[in-house]
PDB file of N, CA and C in Angstrom:
ATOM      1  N   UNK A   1      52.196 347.782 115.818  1.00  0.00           N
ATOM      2  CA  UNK A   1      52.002 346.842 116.890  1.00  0.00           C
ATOM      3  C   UNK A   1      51.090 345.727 116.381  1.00  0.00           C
ATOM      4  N   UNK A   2      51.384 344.649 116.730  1.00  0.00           N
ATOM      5  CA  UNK A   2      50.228 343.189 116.084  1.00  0.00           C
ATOM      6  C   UNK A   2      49.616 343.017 116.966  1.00  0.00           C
ATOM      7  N   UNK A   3      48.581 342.021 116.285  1.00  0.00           N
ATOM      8  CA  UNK A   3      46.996 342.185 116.749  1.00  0.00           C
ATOM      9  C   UNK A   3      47.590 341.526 118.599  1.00  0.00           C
ATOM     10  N   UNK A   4      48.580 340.135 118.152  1.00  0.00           N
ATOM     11  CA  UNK A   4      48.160 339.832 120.346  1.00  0.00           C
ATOM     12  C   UNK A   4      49.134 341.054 120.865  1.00  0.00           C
ATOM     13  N   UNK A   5      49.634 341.842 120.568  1.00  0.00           N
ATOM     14  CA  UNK A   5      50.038 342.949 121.322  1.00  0.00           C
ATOM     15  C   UNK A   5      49.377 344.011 121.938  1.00  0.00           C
ATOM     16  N   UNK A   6      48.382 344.125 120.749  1.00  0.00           N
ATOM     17  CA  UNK A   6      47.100 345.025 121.365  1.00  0.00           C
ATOM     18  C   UNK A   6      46.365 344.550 122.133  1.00  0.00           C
ATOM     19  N   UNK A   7      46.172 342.947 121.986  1.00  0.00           N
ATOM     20  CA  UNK A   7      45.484 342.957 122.918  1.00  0.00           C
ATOM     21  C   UNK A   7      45.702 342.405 124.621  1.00  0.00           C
ATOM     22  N   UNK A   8      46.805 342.328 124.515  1.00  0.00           N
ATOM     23  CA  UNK A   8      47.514 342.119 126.068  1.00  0.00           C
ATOM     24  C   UNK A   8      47.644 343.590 126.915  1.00  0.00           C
ATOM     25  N   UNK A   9      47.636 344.488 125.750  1.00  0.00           N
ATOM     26  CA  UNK A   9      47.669 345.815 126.299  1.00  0.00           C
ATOM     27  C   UNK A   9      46.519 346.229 126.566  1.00  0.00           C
ATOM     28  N   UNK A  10      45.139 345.767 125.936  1.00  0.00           N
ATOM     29  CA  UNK A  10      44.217 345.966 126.319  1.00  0.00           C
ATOM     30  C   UNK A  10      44.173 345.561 127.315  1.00  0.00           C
ATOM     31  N   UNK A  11      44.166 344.345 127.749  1.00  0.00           N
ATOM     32  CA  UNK A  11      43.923 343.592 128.668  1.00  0.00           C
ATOM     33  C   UNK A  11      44.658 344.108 129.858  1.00  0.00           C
ATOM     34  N   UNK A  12      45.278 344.390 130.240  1.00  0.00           N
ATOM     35  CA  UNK A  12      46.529 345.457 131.069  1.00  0.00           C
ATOM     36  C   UNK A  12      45.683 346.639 131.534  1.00  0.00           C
ATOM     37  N   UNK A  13      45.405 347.651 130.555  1.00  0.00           N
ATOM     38  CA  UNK A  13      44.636 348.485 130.492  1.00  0.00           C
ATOM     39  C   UNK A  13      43.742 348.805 131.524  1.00  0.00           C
ATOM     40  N   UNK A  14      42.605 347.590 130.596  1.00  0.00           N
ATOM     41  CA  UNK A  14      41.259 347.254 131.371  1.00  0.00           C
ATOM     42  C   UNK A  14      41.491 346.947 132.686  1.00  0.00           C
ATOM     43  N   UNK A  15      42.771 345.934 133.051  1.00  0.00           N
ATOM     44  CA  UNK A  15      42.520 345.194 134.439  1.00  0.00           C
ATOM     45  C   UNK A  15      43.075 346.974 135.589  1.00  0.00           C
ATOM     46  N   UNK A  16      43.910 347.746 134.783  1.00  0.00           N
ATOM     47  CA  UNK A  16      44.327 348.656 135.490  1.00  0.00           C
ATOM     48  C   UNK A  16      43.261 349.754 136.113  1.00  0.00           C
ATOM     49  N   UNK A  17      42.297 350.138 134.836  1.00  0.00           N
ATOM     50  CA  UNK A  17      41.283 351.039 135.120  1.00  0.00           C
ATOM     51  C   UNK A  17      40.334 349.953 136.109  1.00  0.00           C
ATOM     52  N   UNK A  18      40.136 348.636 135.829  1.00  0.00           N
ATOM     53  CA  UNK A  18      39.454 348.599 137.079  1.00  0.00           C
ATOM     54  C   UNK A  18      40.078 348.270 138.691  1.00  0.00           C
ATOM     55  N   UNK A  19      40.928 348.558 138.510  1.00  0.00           N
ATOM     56  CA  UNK A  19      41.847 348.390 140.307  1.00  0.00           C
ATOM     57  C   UNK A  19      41.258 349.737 140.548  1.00  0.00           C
ATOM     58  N   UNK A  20      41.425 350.501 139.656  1.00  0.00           N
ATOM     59  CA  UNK A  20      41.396 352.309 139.795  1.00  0.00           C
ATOM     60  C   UNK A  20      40.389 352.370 139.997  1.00  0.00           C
ATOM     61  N   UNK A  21      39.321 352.200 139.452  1.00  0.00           N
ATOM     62  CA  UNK A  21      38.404 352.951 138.784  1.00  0.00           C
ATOM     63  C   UNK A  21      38.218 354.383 137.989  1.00  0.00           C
ATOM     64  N   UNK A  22      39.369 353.668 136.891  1.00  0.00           N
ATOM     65  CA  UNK A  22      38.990 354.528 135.762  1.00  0.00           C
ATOM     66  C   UNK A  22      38.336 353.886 134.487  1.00  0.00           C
ATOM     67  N   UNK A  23      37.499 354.401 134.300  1.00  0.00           N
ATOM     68  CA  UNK A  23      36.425 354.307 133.314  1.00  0.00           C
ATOM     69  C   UNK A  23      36.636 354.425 132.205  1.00  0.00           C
ATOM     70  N   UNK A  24      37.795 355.811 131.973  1.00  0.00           N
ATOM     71  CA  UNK A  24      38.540 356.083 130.602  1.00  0.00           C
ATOM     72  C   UNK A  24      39.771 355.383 130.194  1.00  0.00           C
ATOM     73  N   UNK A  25      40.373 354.485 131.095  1.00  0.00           N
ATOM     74  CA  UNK A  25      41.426 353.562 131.028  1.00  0.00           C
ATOM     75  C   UNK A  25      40.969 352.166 130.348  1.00  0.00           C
ATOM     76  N   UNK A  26      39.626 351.996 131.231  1.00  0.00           N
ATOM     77  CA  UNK A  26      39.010 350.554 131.350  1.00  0.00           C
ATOM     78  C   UNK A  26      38.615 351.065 129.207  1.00  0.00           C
ATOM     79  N   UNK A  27      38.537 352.168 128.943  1.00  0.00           N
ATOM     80  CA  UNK A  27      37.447 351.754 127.542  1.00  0.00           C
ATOM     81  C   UNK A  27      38.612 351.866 126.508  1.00  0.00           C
ATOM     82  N   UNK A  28      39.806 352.501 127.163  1.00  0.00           N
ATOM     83  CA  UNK A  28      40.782 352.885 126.275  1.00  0.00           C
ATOM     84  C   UNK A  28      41.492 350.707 125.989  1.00  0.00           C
ATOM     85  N   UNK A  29      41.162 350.172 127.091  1.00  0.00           N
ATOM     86  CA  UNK A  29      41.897 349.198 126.970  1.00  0.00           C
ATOM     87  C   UNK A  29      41.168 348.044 125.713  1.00  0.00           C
ATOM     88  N   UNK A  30      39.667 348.245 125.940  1.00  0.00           N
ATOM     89  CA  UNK A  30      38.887 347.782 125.601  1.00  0.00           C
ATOM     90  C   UNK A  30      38.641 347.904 123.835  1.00  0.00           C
ATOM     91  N   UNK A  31      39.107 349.341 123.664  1.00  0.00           N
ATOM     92  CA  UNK A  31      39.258 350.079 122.132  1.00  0.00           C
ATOM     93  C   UNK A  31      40.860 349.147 121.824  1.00  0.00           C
ATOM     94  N   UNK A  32      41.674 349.073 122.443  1.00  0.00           N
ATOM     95  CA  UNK A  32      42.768 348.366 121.995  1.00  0.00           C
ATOM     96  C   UNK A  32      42.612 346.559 121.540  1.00  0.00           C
ATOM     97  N   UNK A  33      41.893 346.581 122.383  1.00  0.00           N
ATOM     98  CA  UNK A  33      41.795 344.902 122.079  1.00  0.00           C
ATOM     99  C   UNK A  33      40.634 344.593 121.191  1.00  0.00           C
ATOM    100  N   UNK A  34      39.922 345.720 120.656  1.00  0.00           N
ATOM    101  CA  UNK A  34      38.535 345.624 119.692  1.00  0.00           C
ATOM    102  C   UNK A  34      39.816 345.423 118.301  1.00  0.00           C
ATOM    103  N   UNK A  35      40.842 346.863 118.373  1.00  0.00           N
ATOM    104  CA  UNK A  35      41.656 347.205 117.246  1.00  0.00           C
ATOM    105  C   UNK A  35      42.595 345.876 117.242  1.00  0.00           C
ATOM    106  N   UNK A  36      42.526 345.380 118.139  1.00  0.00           N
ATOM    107  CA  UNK A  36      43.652 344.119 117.912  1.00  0.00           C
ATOM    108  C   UNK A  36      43.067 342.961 116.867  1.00  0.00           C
ATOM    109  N   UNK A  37      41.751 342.620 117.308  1.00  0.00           N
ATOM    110  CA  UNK A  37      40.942 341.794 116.665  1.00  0.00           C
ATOM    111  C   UNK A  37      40.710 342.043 115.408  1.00  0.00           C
ATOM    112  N   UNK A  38      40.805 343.846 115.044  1.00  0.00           N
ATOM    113  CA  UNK A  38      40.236 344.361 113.482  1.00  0.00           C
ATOM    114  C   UNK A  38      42.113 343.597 112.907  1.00  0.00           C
ATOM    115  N   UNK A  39      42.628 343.902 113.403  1.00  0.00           N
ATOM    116  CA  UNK A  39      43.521 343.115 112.530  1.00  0.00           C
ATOM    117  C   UNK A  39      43.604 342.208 112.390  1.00  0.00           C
ATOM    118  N   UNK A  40      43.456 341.397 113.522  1.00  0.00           N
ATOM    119  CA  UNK A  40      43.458 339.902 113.253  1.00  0.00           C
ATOM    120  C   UNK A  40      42.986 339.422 111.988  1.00  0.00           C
ATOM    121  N   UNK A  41      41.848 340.029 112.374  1.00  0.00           N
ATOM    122  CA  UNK A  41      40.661 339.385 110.935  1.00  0.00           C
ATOM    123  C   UNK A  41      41.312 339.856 109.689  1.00  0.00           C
ATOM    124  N   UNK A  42      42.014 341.430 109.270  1.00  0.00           N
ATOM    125  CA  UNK A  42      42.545 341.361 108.133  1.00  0.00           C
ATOM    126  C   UNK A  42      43.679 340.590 108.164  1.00  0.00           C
ATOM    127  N   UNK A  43      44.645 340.488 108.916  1.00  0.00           N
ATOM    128  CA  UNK A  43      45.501 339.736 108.314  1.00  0.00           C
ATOM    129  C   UNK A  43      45.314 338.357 107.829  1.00  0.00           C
ATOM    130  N   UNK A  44      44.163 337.570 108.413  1.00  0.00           N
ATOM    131  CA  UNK A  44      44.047 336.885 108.087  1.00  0.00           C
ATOM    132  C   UNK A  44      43.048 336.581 106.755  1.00  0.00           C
ATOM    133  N   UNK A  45      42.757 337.303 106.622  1.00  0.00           N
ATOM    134  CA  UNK A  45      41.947 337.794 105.252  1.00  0.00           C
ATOM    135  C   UNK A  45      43.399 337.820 103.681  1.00  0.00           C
ATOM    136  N   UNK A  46      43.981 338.601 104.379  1.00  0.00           N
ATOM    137  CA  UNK A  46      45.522 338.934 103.603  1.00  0.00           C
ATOM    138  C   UNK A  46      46.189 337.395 103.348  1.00  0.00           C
ATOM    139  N   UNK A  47      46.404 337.051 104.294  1.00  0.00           N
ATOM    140  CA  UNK A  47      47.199 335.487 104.131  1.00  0.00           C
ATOM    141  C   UNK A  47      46.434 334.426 103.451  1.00  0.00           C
ATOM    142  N   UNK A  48      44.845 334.589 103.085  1.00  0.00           N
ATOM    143  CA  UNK A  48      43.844 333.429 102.483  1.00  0.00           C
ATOM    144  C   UNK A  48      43.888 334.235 101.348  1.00  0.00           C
ATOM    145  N   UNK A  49      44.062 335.763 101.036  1.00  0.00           N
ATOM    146  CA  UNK A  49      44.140 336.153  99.554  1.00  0.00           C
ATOM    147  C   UNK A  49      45.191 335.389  98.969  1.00  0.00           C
ATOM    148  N   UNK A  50      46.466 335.917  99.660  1.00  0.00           N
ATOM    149  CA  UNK A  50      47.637 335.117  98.921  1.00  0.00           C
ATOM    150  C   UNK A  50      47.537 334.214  98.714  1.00  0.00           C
ATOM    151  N   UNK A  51      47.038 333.339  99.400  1.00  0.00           N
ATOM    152  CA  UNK A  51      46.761 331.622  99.068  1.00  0.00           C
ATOM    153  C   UNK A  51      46.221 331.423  97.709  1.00  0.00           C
ATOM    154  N   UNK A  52      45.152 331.822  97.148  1.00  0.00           N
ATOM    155  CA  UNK A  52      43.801 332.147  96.402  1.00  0.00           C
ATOM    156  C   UNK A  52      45.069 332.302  95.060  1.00  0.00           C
ATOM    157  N   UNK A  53      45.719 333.647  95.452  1.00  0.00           N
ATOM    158  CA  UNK A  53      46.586 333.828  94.529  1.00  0.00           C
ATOM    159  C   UNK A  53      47.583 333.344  93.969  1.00  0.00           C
ATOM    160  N   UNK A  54      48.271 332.774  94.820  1.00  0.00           N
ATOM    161  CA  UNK A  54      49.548 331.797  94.434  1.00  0.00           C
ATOM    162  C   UNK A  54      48.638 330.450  93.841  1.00  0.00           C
ATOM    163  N   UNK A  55      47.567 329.893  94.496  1.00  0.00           N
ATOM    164  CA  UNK A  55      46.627 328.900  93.766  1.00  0.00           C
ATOM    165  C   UNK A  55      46.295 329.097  92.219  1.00  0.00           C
ATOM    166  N   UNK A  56      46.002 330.093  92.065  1.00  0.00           N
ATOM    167  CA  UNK A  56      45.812 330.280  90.431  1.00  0.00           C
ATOM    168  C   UNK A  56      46.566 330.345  89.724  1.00  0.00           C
ATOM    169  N   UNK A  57      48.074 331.299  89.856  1.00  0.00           N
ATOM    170  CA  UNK A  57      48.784 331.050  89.350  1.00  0.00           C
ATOM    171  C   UNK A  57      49.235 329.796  88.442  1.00  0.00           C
ATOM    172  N   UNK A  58      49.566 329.021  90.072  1.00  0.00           N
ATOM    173  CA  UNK A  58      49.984 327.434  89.545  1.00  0.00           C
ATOM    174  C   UNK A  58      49.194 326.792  88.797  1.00  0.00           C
ATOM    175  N   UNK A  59      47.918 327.027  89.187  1.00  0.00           N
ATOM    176  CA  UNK A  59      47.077 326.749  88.156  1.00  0.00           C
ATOM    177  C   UNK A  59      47.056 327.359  86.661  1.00  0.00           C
ATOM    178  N   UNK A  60      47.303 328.356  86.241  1.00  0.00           N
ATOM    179  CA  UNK A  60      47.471 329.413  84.923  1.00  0.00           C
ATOM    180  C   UNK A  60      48.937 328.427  84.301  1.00  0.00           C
ATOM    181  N   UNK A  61      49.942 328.660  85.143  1.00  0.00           N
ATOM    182  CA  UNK A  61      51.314 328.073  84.892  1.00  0.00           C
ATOM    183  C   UNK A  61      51.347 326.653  84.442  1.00  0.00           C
ATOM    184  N   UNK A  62      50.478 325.848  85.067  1.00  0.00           N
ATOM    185  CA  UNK A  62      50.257 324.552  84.787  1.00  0.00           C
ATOM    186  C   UNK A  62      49.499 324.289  83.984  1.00  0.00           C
ATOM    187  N   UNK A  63      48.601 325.051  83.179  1.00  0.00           N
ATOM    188  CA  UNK A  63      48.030 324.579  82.063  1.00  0.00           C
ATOM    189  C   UNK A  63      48.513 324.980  80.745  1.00  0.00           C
ATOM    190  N   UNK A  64      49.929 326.202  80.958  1.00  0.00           N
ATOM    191  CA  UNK A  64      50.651 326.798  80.072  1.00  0.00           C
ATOM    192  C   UNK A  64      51.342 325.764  79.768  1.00  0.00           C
ATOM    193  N   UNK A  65      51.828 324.957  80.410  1.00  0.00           N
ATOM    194  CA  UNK A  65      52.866 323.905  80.209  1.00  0.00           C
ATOM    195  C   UNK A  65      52.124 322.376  79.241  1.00  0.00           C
ATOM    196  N   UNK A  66      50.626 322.265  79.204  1.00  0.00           N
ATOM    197  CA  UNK A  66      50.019 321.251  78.652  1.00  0.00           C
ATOM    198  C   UNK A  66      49.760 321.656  77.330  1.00  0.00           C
TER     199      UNK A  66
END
């Protein structure tokens, strides 16, 4: 599941446990949208590696060629 999926479900969650008042709904929703964010941040960590990486390359490649 990706990160805005988790966290719409959080958000769902949370708004459900509090109509209810459940407490264990409201934290379960709350743990979903924390876990949504932990991905966020790696993937986006992942997509600035590749960058980094394909950058050097061209760089390595382009000075092979001089």
């Amino acid at each position: 599941m990706g990160s805005k999926s988790d966290d719409l479900k959080g958000r769902a969650k949370e708004a459900v446990g509090d109509l209810t008042d459940n407490e264990d709904l409201k934290r379960e929703g709350q743990a979903d949208r924390a876990g949504g964010k932990v991905k966020e941040v790696i993937e986006d960590v992942g997509e600035k590696a590749e960058r980094l990486v394909d950058d050097i390359k061209d760089k390595v490649q382009g000075s092979d060629k001089d």
